[in-house]
PDB file of N, CA and C in Angstrom:
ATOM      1  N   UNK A   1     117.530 106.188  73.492  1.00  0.00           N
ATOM      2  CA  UNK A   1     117.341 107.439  74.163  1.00  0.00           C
ATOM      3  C   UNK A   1     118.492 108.360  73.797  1.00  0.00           C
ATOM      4  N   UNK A   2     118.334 109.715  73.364  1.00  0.00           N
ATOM      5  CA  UNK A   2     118.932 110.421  73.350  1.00  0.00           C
ATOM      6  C   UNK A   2     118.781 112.197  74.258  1.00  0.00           C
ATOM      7  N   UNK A   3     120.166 112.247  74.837  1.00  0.00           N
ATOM      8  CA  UNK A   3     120.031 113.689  75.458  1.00  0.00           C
ATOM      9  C   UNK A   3     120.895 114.881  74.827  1.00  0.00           C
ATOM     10  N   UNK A   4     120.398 115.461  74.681  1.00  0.00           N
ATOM     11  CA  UNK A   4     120.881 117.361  74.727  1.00  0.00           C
ATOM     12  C   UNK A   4     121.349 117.744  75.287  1.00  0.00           C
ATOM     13  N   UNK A   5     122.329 118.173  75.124  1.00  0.00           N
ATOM     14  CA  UNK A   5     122.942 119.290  76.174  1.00  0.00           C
ATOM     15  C   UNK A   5     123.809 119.164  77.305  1.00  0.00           C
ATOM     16  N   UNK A   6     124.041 119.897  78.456  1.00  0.00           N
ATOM     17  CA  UNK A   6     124.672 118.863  79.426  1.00  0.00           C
ATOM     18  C   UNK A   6     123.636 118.766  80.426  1.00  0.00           C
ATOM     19  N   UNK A   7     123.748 118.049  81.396  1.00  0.00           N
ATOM     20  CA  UNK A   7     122.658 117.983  82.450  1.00  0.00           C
ATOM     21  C   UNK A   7     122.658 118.624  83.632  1.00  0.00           C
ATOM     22  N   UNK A   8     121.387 119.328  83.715  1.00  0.00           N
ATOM     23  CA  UNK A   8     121.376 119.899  84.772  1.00  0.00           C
ATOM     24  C   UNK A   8     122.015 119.396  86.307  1.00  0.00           C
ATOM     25  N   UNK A   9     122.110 118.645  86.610  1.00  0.00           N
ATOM     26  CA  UNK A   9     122.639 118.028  87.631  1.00  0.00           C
ATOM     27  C   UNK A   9     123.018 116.436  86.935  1.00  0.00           C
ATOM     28  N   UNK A  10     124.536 115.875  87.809  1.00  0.00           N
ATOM     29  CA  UNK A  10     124.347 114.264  88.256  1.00  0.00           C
ATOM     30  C   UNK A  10     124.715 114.159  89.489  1.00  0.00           C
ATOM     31  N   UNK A  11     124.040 113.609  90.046  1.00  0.00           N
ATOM     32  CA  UNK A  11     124.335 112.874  91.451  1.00  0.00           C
ATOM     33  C   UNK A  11     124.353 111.331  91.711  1.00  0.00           C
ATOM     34  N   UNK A  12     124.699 111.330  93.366  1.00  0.00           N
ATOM     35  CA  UNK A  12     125.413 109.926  93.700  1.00  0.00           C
ATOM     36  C   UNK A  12     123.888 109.916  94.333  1.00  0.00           C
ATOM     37  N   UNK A  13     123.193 108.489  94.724  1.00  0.00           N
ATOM     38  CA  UNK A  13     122.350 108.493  95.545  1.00  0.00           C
ATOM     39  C   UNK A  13     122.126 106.971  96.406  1.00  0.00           C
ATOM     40  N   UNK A  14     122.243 107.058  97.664  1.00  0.00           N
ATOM     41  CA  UNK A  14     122.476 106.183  98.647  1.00  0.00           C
ATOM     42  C   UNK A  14     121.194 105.715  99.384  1.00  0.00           C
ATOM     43  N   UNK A  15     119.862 105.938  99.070  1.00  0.00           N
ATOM     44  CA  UNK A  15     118.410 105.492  99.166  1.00  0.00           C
ATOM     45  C   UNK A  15     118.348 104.126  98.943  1.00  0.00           C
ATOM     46  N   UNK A  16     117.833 103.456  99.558  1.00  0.00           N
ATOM     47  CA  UNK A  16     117.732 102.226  99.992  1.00  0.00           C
ATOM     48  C   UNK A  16     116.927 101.498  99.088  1.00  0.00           C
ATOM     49  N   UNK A  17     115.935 102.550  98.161  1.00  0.00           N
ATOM     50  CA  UNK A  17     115.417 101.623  96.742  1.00  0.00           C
ATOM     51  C   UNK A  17     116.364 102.161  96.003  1.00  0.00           C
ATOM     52  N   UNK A  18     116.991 103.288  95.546  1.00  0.00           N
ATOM     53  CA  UNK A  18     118.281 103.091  94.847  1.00  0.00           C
ATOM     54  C   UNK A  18     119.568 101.948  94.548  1.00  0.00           C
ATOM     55  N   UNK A  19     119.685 101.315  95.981  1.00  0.00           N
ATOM     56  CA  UNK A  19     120.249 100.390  96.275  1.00  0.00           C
ATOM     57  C   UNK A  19     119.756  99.493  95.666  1.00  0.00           C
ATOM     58  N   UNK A  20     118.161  99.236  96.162  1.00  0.00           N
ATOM     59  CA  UNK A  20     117.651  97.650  95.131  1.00  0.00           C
ATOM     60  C   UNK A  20     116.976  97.833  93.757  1.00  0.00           C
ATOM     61  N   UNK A  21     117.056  99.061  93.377  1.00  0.00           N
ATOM     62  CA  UNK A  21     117.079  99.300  92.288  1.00  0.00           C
ATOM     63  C   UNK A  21     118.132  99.115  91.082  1.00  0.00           C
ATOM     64  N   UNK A  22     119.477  99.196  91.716  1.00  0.00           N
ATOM     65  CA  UNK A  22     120.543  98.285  90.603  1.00  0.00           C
ATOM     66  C   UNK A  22     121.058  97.637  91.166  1.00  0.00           C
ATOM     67  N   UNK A  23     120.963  96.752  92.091  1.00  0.00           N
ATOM     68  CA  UNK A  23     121.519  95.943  92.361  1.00  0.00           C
ATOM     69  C   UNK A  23     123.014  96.206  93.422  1.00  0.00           C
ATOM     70  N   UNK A  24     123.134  97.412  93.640  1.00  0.00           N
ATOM     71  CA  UNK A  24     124.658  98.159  94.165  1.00  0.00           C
ATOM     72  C   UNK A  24     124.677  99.210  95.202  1.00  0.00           C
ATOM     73  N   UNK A  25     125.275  99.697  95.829  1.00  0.00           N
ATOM     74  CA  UNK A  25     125.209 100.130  97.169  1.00  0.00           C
ATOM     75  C   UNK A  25     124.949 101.816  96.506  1.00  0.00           C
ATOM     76  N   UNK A  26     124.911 102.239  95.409  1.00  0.00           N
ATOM     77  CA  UNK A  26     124.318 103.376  95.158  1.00  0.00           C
ATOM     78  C   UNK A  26     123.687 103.463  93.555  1.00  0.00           C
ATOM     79  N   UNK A  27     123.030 104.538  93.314  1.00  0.00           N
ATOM     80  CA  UNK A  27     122.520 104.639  92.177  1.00  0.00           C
ATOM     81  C   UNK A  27     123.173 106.007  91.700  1.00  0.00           C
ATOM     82  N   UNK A  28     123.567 106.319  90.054  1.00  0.00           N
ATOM     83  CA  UNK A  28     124.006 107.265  89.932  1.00  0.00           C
ATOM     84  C   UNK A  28     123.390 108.296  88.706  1.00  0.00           C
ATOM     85  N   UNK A  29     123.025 109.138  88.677  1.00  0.00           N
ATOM     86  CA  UNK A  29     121.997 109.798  87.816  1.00  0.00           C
ATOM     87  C   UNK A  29     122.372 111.117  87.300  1.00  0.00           C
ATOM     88  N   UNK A  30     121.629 111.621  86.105  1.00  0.00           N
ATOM     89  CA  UNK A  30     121.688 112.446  85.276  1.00  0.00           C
ATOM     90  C   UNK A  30     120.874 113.041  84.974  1.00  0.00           C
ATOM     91  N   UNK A  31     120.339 114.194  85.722  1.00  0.00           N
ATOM     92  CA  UNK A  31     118.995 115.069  84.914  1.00  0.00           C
ATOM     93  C   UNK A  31     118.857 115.789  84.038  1.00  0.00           C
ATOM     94  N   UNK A  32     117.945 115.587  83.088  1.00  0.00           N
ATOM     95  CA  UNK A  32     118.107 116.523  82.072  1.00  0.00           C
ATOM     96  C   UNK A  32     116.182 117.208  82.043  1.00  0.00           C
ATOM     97  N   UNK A  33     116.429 118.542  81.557  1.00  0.00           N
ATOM     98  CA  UNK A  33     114.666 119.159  81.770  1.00  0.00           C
ATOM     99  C   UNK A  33     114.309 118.218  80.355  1.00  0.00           C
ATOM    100  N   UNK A  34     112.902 117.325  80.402  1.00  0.00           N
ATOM    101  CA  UNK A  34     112.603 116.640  79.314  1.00  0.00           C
ATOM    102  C   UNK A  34     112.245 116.861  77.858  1.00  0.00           C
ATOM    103  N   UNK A  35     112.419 118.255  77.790  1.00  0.00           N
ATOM    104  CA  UNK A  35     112.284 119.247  76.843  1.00  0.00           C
ATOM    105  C   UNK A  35     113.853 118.701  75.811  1.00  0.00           C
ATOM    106  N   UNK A  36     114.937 117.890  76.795  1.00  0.00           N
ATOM    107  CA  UNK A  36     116.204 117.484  76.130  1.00  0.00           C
ATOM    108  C   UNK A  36     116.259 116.366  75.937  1.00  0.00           C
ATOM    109  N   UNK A  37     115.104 115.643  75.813  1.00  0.00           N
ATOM    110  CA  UNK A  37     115.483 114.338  76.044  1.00  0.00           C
ATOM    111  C   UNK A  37     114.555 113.335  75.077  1.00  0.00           C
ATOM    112  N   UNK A  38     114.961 112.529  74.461  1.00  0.00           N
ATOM    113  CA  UNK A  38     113.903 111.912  73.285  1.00  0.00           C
ATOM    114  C   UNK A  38     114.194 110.214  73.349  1.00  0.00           C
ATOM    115  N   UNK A  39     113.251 109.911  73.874  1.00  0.00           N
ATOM    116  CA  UNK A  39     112.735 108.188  74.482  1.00  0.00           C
ATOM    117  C   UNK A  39     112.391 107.933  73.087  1.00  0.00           C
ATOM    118  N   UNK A  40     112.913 106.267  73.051  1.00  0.00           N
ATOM    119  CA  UNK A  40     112.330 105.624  71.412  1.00  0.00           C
ATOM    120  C   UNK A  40     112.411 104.068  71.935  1.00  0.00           C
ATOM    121  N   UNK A  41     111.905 103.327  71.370  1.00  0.00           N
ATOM    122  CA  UNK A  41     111.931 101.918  71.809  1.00  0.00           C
ATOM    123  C   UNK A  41     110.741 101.536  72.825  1.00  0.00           C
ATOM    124  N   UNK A  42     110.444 100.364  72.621  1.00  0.00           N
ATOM    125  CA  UNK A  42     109.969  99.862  74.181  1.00  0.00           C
ATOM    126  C   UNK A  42     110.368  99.652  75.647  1.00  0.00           C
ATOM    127  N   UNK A  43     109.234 100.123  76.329  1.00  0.00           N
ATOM    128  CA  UNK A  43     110.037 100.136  77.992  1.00  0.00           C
ATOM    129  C   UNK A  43     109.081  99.725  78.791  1.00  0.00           C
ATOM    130  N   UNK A  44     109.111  98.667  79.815  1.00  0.00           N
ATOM    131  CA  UNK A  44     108.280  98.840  80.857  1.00  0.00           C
ATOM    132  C   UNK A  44     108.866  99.148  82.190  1.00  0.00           C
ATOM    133  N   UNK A  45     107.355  99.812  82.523  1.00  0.00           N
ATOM    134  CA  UNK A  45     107.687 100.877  83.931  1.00  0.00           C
ATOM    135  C   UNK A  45     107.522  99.728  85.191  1.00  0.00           C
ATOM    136  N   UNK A  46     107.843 100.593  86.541  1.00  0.00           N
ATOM    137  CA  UNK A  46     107.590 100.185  87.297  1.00  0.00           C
ATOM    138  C   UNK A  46     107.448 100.943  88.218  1.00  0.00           C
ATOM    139  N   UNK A  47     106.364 101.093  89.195  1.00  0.00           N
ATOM    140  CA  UNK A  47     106.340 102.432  89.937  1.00  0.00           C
ATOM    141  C   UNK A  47     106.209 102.796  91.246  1.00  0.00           C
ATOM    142  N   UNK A  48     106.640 103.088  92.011  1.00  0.00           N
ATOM    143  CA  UNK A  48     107.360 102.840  93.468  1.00  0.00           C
ATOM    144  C   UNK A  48     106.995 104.552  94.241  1.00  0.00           C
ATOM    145  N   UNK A  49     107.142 104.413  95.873  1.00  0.00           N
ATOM    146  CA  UNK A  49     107.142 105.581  96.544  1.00  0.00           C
ATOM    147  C   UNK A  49     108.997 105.499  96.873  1.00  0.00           C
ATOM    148  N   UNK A  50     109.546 106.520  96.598  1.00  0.00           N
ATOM    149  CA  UNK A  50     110.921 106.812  97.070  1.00  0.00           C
ATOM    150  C   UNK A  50     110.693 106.896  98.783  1.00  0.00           C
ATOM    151  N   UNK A  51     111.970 107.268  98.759  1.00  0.00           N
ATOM    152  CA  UNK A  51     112.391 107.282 100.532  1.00  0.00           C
ATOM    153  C   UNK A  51     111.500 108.971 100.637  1.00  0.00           C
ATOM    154  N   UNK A  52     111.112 110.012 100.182  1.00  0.00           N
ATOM    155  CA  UNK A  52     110.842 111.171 100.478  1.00  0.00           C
ATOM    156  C   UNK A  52     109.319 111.017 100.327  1.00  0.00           C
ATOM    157  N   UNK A  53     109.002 110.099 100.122  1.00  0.00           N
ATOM    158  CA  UNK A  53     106.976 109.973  99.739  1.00  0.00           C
ATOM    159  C   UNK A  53     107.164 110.003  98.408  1.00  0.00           C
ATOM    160  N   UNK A  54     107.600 110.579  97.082  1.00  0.00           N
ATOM    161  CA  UNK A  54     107.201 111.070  96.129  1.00  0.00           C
ATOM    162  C   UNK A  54     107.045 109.569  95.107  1.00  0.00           C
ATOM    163  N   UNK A  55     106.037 109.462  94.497  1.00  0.00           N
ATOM    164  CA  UNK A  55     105.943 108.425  93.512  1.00  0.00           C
ATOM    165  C   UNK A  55     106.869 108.878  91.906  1.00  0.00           C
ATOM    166  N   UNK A  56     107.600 107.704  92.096  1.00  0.00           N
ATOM    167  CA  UNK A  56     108.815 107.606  91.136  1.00  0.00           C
ATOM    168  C   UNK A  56     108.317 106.608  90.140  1.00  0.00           C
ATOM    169  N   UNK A  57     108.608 106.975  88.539  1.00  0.00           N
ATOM    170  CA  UNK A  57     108.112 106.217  87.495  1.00  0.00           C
ATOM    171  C   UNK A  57     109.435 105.447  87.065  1.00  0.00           C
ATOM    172  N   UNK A  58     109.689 103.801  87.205  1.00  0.00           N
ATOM    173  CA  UNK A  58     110.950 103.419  86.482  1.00  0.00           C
ATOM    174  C   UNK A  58     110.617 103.088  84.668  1.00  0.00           C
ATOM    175  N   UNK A  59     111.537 103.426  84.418  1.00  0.00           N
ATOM    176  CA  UNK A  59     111.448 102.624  82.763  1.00  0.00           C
ATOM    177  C   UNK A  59     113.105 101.801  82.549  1.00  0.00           C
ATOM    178  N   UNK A  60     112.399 100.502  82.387  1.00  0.00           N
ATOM    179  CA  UNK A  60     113.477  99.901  82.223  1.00  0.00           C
ATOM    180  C   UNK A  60     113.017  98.904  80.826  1.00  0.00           C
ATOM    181  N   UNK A  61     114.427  98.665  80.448  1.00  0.00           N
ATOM    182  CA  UNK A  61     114.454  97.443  79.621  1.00  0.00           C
ATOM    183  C   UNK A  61     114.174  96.166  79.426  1.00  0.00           C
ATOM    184  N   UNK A  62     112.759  95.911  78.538  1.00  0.00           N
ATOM    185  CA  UNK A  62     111.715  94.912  79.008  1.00  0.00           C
ATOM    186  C   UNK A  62     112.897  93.331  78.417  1.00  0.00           C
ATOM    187  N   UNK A  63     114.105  93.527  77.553  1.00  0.00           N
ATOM    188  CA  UNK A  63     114.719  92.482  77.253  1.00  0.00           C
ATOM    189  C   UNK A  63     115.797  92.129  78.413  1.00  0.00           C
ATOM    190  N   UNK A  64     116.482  93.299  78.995  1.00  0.00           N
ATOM    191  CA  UNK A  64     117.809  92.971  79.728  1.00  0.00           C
ATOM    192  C   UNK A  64     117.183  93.290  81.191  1.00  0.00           C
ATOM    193  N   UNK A  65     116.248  94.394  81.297  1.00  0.00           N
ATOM    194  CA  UNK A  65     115.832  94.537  82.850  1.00  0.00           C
ATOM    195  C   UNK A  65     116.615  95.684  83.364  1.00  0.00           C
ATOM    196  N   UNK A  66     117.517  96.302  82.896  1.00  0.00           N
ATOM    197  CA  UNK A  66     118.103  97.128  82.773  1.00  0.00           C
ATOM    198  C   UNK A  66     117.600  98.562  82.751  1.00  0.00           C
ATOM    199  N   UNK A  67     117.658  99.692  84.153  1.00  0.00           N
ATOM    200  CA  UNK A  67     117.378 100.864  84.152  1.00  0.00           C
ATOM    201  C   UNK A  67     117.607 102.344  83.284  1.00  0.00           C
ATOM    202  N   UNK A  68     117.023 102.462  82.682  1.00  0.00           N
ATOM    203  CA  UNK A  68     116.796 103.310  81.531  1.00  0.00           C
ATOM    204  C   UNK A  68     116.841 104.725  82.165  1.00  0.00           C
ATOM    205  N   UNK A  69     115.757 105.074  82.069  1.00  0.00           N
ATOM    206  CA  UNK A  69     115.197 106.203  82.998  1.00  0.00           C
ATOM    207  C   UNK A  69     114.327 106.425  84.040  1.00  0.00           C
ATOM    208  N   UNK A  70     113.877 107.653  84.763  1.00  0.00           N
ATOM    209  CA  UNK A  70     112.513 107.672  85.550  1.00  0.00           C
ATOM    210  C   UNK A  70     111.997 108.886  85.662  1.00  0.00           C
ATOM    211  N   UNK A  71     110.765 109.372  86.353  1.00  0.00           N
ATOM    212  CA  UNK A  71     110.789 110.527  86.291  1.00  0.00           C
ATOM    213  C   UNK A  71     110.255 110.440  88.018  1.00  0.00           C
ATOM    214  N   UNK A  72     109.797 111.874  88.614  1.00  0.00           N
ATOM    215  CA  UNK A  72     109.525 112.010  89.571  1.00  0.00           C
ATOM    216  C   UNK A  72     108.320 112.578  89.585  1.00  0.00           C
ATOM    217  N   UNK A  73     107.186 112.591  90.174  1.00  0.00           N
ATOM    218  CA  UNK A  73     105.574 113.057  90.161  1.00  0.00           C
ATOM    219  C   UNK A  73     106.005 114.631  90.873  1.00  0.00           C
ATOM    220  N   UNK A  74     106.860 114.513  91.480  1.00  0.00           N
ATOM    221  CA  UNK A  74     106.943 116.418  92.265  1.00  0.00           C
ATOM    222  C   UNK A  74     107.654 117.275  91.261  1.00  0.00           C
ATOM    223  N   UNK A  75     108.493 116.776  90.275  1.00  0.00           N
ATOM    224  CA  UNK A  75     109.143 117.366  89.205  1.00  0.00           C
ATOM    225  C   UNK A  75     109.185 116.890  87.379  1.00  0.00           C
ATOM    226  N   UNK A  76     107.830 116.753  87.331  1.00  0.00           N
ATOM    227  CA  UNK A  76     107.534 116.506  85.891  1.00  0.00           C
ATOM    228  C   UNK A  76     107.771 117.194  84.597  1.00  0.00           C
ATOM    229  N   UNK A  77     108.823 118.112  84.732  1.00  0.00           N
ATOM    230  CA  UNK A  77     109.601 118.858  83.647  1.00  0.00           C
ATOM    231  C   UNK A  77     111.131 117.972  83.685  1.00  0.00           C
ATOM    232  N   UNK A  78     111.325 117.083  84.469  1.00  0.00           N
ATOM    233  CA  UNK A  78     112.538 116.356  84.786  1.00  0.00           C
ATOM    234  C   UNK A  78     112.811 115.235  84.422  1.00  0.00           C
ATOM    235  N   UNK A  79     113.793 114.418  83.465  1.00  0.00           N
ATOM    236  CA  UNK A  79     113.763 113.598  83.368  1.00  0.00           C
ATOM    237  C   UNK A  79     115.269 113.067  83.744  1.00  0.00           C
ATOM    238  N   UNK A  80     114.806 111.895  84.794  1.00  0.00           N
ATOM    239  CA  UNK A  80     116.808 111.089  85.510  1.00  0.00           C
ATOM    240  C   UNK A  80     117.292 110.165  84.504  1.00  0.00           C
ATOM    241  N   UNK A  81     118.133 110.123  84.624  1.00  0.00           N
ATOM    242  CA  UNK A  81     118.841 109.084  83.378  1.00  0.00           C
ATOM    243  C   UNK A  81     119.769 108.267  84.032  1.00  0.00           C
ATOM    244  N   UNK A  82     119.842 106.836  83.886  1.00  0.00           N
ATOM    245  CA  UNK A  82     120.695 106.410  85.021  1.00  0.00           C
ATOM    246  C   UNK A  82     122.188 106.437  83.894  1.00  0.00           C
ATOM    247  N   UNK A  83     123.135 106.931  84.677  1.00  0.00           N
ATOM    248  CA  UNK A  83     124.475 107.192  84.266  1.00  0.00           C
ATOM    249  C   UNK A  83     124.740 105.878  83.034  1.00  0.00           C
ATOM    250  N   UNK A  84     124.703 104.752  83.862  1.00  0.00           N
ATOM    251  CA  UNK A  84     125.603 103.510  83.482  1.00  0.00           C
ATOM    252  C   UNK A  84     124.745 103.538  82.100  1.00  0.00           C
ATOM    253  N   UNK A  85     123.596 103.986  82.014  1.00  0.00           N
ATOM    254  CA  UNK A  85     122.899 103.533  80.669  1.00  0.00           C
ATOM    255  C   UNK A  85     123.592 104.380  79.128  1.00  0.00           C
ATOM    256  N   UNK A  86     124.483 104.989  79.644  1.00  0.00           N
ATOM    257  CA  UNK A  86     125.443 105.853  78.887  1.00  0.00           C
ATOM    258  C   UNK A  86     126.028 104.548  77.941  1.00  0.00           C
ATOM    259  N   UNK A  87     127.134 103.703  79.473  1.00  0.00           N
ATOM    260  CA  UNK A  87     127.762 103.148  78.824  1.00  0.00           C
ATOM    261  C   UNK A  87     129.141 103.466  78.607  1.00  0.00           C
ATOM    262  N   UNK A  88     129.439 104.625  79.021  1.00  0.00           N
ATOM    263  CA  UNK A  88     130.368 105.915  78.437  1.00  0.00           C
ATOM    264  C   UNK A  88     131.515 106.461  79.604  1.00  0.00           C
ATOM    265  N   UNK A  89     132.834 106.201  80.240  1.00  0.00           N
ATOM    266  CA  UNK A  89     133.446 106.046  81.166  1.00  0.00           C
ATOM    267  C   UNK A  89     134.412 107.127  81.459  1.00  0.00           C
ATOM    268  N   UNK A  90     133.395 108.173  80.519  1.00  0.00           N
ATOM    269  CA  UNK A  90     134.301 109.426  80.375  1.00  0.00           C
ATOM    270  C   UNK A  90     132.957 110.416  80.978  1.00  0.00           C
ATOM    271  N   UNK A  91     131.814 109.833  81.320  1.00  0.00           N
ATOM    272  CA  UNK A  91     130.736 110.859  81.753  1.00  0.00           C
ATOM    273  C   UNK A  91     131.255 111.317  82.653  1.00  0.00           C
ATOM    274  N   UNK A  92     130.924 112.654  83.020  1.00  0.00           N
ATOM    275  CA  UNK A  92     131.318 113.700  84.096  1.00  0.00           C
ATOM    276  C   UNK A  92     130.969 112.919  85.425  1.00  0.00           C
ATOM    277  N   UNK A  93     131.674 113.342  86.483  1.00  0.00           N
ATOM    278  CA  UNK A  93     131.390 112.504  87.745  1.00  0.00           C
ATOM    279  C   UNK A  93     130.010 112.870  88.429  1.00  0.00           C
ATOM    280  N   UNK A  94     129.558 112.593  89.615  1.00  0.00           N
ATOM    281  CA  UNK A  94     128.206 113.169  90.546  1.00  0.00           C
ATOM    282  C   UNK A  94     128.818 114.942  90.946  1.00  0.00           C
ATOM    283  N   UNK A  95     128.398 115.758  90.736  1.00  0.00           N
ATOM    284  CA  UNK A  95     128.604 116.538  91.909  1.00  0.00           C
ATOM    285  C   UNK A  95     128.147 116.316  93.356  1.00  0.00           C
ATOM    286  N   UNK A  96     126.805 115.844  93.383  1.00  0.00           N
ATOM    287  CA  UNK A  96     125.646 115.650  94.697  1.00  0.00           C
ATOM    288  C   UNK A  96     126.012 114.519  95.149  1.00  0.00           C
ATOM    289  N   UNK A  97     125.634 114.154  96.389  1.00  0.00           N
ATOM    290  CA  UNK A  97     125.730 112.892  97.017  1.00  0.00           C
ATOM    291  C   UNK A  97     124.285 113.078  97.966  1.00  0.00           C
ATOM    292  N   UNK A  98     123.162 112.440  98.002  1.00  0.00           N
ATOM    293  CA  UNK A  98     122.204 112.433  98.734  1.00  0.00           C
ATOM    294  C   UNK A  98     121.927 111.129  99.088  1.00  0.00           C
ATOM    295  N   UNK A  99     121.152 110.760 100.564  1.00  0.00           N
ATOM    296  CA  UNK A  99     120.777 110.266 101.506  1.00  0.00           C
ATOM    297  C   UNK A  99     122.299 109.243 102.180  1.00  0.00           C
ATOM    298  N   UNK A 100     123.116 109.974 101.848  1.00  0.00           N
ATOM    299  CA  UNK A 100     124.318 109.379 102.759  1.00  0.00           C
ATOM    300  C   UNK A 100     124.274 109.036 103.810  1.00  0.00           C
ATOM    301  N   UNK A 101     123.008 108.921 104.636  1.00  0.00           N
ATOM    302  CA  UNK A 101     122.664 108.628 106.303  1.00  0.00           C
ATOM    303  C   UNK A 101     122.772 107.025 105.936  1.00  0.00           C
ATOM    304  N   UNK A 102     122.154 106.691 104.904  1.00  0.00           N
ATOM    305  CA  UNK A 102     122.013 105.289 104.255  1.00  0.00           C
ATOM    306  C   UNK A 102     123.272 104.712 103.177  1.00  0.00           C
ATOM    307  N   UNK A 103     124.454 105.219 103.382  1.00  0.00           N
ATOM    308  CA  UNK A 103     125.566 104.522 102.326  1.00  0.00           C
ATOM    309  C   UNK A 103     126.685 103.897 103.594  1.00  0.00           C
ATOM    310  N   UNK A 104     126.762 102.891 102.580  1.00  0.00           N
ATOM    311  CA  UNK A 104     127.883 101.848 102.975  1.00  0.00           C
ATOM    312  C   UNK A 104     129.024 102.557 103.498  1.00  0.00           C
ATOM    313  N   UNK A 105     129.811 102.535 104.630  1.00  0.00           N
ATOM    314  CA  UNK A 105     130.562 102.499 105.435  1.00  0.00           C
ATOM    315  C   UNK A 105     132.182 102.729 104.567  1.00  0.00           C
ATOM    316  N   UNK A 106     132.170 102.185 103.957  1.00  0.00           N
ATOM    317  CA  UNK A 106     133.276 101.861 103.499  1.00  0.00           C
ATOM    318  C   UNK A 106     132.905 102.402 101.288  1.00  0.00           C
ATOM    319  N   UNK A 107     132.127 102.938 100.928  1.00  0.00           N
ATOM    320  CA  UNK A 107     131.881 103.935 100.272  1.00  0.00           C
ATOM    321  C   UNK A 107     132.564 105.121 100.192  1.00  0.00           C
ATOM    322  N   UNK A 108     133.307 105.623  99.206  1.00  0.00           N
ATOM    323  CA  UNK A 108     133.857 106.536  98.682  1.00  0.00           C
ATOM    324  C   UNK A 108     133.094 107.306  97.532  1.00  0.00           C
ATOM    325  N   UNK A 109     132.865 108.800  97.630  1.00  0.00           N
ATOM    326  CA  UNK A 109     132.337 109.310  96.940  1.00  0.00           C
ATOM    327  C   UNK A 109     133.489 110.574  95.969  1.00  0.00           C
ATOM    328  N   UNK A 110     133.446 110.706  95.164  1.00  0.00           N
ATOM    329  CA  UNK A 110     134.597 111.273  94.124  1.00  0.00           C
ATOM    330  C   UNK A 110     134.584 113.175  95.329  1.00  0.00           C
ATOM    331  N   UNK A 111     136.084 113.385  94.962  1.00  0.00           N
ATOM    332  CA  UNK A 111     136.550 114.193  95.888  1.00  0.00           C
ATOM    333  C   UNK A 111     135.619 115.740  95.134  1.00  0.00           C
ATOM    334  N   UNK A 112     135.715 116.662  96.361  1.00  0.00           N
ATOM    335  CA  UNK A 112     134.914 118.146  96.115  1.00  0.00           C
ATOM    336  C   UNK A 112     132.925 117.819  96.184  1.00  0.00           C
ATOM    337  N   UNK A 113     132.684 116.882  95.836  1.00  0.00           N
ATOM    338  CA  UNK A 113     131.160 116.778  95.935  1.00  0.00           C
ATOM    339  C   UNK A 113     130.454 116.964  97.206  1.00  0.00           C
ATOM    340  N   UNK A 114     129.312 117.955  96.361  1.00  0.00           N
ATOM    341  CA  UNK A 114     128.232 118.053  97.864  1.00  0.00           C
ATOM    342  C   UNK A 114     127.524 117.154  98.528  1.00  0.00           C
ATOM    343  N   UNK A 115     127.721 117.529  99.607  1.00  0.00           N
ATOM    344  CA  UNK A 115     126.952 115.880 100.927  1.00  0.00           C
ATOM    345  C   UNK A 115     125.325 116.862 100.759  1.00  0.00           C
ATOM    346  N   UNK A 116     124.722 116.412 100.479  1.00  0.00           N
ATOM    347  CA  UNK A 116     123.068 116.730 101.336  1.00  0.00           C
ATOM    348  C   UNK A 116     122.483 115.886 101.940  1.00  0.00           C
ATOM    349  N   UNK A 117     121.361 116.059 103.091  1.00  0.00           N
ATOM    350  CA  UNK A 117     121.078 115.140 103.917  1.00  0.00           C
ATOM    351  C   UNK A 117     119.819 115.111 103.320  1.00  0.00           C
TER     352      UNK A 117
END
């Protein structure tokens, strides 16, 4: 997978399939409009209702299991990219932090970022 440009947003996200979605008390993401973004390889999906109703498409890595990308059915010009799939420890931090009603207690989110509920 390759992206363009910088991304319209990254955020922190504290949703409770986020959570069992990598395995970790948050998920951290990268949007880019899919117009930037060019998928190659094999992937299988998996496809789920998020915490807001909206049906979410996963694509992950049919060898490691490993979260790739997804998209969202309410914003289909959008494509999320999960951070770690970078690899890269210099990616820009979250600005956003969403569903924090649901993050761990003892969770720290990088300083100046927006809380939304």
């Amino acid at each position: 997978m390759t992206c363009e440009g910088e991304p319209l947003r990254i955020s922190m996200c504290h949703c409770l399939e986020c959570q069992k979605r990598t395995g970790s008390i948050f998920g951290v993401q990268a949007r880019w409009r899919a117009d930037q973004v060019c998928v190659e390889g094999r992937a299988s999906q998996w496809v789920r209702t998020g915490d807001s109703g909206g049906v979410i498409t996963t694509h992950f890595c049919p060898a490691c299991g490993s979260t790739v990308h997804w998209a969202i059915d309410g914003q289909p010009d959008i494509v999320a990219v999960a951070v770690g799939a970078f690899a890269d420890p210099s990616f820009p931090s979250p600005a956003f932090a969403v569903y924090e009603e649901r993050k761990h207690a003892w969770a720290a989110a990088p300083a100046g970022i927006e809380h939304f509920e």
